[in-house]
N, C-alpha and C. Protein backbone atom coordinates (compact mmCIF):
# COMPACT_ATOMS: atom_id res chain seq x y z
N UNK A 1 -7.73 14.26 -6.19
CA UNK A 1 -8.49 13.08 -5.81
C UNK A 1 -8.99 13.28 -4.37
N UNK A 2 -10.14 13.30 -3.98
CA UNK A 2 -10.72 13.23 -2.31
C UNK A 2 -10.33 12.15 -1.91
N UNK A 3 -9.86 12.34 -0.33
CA UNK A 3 -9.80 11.29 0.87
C UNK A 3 -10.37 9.89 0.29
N UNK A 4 -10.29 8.99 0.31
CA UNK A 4 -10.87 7.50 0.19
C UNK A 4 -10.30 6.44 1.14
N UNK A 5 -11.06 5.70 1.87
CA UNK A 5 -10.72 4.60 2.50
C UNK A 5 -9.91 3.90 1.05
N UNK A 6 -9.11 3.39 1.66
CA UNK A 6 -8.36 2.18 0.40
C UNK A 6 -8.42 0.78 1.10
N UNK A 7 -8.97 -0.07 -0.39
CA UNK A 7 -9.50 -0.92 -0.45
C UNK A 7 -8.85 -2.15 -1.54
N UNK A 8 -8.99 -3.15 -1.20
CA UNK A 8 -8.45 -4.39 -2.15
C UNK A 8 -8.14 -3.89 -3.48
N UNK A 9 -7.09 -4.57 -4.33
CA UNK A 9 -7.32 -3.98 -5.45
C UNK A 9 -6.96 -2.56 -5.74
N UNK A 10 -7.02 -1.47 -4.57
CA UNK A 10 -5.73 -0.61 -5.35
C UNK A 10 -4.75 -0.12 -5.96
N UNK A 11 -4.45 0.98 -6.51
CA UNK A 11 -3.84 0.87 -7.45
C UNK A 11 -2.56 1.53 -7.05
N UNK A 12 -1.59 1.27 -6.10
CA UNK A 12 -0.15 1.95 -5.55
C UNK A 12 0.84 2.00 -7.01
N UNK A 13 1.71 2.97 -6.41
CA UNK A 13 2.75 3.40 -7.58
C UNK A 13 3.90 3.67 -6.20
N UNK A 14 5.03 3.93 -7.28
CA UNK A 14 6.54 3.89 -6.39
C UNK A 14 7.11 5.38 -7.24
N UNK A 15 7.67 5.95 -6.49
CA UNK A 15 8.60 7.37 -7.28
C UNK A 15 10.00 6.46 -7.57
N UNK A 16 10.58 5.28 -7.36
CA UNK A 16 11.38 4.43 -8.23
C UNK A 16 11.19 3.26 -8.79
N UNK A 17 9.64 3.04 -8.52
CA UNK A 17 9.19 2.04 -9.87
C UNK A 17 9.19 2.05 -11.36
N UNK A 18 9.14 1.15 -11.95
CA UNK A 18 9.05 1.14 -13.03
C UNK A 18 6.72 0.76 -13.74
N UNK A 19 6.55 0.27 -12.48
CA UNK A 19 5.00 -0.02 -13.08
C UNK A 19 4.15 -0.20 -11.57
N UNK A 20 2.62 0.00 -12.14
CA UNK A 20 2.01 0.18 -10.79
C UNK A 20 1.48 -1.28 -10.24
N UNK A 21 0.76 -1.33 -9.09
CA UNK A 21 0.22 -2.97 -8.63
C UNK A 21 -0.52 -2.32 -8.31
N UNK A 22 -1.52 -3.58 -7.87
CA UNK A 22 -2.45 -3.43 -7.32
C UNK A 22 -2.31 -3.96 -5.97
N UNK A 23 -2.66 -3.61 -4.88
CA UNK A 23 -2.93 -3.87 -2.92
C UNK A 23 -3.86 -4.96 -2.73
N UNK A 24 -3.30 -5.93 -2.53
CA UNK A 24 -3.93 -7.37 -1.97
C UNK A 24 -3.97 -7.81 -0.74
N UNK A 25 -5.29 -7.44 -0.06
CA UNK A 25 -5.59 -7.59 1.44
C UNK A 25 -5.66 -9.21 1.83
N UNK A 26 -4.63 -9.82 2.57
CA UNK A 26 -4.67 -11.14 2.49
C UNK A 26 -5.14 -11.67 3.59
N UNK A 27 -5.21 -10.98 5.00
CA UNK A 27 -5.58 -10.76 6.33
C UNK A 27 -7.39 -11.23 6.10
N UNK A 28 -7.28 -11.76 7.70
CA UNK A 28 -9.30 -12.48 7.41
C UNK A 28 -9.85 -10.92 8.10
N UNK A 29 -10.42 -10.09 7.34
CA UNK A 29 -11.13 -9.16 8.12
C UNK A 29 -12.56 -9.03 7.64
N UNK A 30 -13.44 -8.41 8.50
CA UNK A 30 -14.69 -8.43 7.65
C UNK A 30 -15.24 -6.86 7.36
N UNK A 31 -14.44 -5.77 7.67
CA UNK A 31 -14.65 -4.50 7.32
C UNK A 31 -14.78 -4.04 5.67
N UNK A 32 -15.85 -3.50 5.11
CA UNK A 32 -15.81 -3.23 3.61
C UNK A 32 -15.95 -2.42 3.47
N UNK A 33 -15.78 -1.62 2.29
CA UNK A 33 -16.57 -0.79 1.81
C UNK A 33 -16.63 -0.74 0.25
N UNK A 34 -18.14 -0.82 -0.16
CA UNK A 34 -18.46 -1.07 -1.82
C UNK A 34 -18.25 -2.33 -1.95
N UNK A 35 -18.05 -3.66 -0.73
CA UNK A 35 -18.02 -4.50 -0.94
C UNK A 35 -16.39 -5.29 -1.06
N UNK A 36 -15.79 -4.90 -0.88
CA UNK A 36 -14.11 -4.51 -0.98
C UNK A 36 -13.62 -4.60 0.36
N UNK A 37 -12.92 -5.41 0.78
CA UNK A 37 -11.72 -5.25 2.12
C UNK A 37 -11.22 -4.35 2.37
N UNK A 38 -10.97 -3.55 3.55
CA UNK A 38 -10.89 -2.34 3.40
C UNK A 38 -9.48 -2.33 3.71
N UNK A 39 -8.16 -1.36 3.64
CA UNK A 39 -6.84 -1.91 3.83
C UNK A 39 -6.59 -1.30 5.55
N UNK A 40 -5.37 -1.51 6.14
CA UNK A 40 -5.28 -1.13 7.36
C UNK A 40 -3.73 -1.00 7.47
N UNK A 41 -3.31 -0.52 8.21
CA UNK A 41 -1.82 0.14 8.73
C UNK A 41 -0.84 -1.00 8.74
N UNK A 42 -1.12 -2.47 8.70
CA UNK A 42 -0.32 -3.35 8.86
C UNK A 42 -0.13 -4.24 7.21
N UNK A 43 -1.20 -3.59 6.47
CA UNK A 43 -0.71 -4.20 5.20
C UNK A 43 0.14 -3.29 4.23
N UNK A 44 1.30 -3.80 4.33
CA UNK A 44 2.56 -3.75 3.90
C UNK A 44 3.38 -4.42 3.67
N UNK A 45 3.57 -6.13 3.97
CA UNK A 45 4.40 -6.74 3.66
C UNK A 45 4.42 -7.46 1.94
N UNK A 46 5.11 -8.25 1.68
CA UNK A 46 5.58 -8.86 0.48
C UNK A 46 4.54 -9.29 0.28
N UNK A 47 3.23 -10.45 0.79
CA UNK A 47 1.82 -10.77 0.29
C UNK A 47 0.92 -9.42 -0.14
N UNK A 48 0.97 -8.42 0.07
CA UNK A 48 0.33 -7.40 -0.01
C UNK A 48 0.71 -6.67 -1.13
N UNK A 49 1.92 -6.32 -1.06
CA UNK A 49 2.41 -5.18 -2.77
C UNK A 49 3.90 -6.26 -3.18
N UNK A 50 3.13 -6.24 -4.58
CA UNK A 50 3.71 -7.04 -5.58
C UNK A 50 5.06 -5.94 -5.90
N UNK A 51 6.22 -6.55 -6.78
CA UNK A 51 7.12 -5.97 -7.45
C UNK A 51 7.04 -4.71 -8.20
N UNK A 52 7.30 -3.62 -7.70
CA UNK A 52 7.06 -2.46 -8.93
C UNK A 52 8.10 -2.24 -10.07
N UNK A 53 8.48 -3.55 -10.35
CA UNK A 53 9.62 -3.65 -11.84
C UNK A 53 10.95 -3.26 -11.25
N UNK A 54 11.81 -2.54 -12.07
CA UNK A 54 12.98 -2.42 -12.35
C UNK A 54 12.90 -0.79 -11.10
N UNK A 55 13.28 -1.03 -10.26
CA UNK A 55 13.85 0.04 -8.88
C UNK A 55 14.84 1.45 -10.02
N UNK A 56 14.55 2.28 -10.08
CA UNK A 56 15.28 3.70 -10.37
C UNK A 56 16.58 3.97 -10.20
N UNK A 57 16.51 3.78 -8.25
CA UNK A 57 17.09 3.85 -7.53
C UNK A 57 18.51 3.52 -7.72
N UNK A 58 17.66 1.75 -7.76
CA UNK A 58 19.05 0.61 -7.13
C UNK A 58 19.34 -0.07 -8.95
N UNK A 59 18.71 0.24 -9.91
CA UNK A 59 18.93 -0.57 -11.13
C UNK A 59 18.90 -1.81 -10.92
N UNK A 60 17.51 -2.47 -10.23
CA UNK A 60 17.62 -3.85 -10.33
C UNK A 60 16.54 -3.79 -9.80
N UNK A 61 15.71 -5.15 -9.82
CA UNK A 61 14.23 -5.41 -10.24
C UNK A 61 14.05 -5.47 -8.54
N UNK A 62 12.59 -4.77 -8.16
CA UNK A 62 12.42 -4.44 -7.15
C UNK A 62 11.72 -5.65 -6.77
N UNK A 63 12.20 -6.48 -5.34
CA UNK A 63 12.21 -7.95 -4.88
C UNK A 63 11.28 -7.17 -3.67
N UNK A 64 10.18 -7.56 -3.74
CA UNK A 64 9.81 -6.84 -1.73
C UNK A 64 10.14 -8.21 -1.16
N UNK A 65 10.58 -9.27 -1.25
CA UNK A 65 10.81 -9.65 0.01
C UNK A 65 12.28 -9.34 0.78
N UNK A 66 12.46 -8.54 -0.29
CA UNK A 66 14.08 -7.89 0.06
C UNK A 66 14.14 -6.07 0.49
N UNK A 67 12.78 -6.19 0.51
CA UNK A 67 13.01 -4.75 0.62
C UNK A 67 11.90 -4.29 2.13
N UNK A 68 12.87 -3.14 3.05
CA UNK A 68 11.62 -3.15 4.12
C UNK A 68 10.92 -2.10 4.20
N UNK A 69 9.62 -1.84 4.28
CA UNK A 69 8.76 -0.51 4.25
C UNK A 69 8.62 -0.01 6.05
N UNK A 70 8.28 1.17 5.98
CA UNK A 70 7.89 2.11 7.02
C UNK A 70 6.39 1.45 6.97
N UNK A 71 6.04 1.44 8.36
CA UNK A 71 4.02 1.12 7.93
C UNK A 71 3.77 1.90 7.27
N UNK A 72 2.38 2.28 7.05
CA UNK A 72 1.93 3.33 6.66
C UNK A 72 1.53 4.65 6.98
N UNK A 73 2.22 5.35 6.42
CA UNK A 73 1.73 7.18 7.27
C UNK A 73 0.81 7.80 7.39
N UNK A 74 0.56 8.36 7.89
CA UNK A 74 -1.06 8.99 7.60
C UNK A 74 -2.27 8.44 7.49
N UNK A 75 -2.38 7.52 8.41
CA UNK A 75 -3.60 6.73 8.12
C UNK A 75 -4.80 6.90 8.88
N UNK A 76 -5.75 6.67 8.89
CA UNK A 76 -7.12 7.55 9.77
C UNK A 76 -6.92 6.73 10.88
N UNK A 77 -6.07 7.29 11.95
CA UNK A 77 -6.24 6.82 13.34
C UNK A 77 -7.49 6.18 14.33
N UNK A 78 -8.61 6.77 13.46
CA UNK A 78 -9.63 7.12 14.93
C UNK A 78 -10.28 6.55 14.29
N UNK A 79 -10.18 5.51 12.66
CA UNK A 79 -11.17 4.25 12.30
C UNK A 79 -10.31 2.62 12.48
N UNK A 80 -10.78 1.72 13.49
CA UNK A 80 -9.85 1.14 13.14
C UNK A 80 -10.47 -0.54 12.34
N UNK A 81 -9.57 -0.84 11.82
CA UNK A 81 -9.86 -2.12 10.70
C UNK A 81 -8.81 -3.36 11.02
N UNK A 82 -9.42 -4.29 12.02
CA UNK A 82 -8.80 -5.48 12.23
C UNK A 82 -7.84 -5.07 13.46
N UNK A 83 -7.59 -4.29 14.19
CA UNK A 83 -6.97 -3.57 15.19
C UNK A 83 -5.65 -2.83 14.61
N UNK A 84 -5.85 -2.10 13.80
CA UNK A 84 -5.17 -1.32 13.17
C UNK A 84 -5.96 -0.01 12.53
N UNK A 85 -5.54 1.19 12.19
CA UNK A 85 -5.81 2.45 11.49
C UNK A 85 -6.33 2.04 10.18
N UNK A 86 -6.74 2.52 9.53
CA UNK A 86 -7.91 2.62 8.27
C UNK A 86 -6.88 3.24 7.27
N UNK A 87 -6.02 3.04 6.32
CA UNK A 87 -5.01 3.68 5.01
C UNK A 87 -6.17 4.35 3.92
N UNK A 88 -6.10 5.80 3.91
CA UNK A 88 -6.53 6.65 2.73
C UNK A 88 -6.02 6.59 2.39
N UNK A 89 -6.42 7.05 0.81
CA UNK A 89 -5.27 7.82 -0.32
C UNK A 89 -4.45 8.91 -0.19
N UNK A 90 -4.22 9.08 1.13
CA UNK A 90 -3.60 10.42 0.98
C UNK A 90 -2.37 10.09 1.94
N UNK A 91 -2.53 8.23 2.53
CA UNK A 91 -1.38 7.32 3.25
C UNK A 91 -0.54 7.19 2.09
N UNK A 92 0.62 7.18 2.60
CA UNK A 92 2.04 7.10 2.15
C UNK A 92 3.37 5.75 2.96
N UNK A 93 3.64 5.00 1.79
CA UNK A 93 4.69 4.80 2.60
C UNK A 93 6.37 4.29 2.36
N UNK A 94 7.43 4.38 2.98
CA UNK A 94 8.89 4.33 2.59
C UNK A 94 9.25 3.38 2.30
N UNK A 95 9.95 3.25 0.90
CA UNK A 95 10.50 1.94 0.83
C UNK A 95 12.33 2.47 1.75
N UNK A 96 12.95 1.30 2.67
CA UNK A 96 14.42 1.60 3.50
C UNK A 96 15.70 1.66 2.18
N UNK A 97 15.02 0.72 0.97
CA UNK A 97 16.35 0.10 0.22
C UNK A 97 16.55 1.54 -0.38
N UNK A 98 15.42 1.59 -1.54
CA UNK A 98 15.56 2.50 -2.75
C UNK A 98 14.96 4.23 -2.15
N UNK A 99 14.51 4.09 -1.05
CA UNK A 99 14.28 5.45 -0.65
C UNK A 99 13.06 6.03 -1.70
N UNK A 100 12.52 5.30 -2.64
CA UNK A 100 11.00 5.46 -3.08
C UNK A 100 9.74 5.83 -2.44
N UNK A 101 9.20 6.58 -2.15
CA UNK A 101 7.74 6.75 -1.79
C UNK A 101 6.85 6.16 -2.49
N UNK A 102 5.89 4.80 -1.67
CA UNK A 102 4.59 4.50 -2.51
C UNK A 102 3.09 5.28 -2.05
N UNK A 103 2.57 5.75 -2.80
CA UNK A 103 1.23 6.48 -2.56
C UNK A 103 0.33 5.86 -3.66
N UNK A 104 -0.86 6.03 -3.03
CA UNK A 104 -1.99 5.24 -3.93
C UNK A 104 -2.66 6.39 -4.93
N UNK A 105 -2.68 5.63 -6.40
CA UNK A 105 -2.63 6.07 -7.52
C UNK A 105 -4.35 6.16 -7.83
N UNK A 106 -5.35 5.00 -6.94
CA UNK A 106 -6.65 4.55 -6.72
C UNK A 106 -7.03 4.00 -5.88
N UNK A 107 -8.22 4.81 -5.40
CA UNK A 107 -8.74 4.06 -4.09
C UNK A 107 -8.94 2.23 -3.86
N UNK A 108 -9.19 2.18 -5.19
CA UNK A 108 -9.97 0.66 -5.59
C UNK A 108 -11.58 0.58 -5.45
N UNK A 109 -11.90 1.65 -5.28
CA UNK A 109 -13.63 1.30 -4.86
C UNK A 109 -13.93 2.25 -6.34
C-alpha cells in the first residue's frame, strides 16, 4: 500500500483484536483531503477508535476507555494538522494493556 495521509473513516486493525473500526476525527479542524478530515498525532483517545472486540491478549472485550495508547509513531512531522503531525498509513500505534499494535488497514480516502 503507498504512504497516504489518513483520514476520517479509516480502517485500523489491532494484532490482538478480534475486528477492525473505523478512525473518527472528532476534533474541529478544517484540513482535508478528498474532502475527509485529515487525522493528526493526537487522535487516539476512546472518541476516536472504537472497541476492536474480544483482546487476544487479555481474553476480554477490548474497553478503550480502559486501555492507554502510545500517540502515534511515525507520523509526517513536517505537515502539521490542527497543531499536531499528519498520521500515514505507515503510523503505528501501542496499545500499554494488551501490548497489540494498531496500524491502518485503509487510508479512508
Amino acid at each position: 500500500m503507498p504512504t497516504e495521509y489518513v483520514v476520517e473513516n479509516a480502517i485500523l486493525s489491532c494484532t490482538c483484536g478480534a475486528q477492525t473500526v473505523g478512525l473518527l476525527i472528532t476534533t474541529d479542524r478544517h484540513i482535508t483531503s478528498e474532502h475527509r478530515l485529515v487525522a493528526n498525532k493526537s487522535d487516539m483517545c476512546a472518541e476516536n477508535i472504537q472497541s476492536f472486540g474480544i483482546c487476544s491478549a487479555l481474553q476480554i472485550d477490548c474497553i478503550r476507555e480502559d486501555i492507554s495508547l502510545t500517540p502515534w509513531l511515525d507520523c509526517k512531522d513536517d505537515v502539521i494538522v490542527a497543531g499536531h503531525p499528519a498520521v500515514l498509513t505507515s503510523s503505528k500505534l501501542m496499545c500499554s494493556k494488551g501490548g497489540g499494535t494498531i496500524s491502518v488497514d485503509g487510508s479512508g480516502q
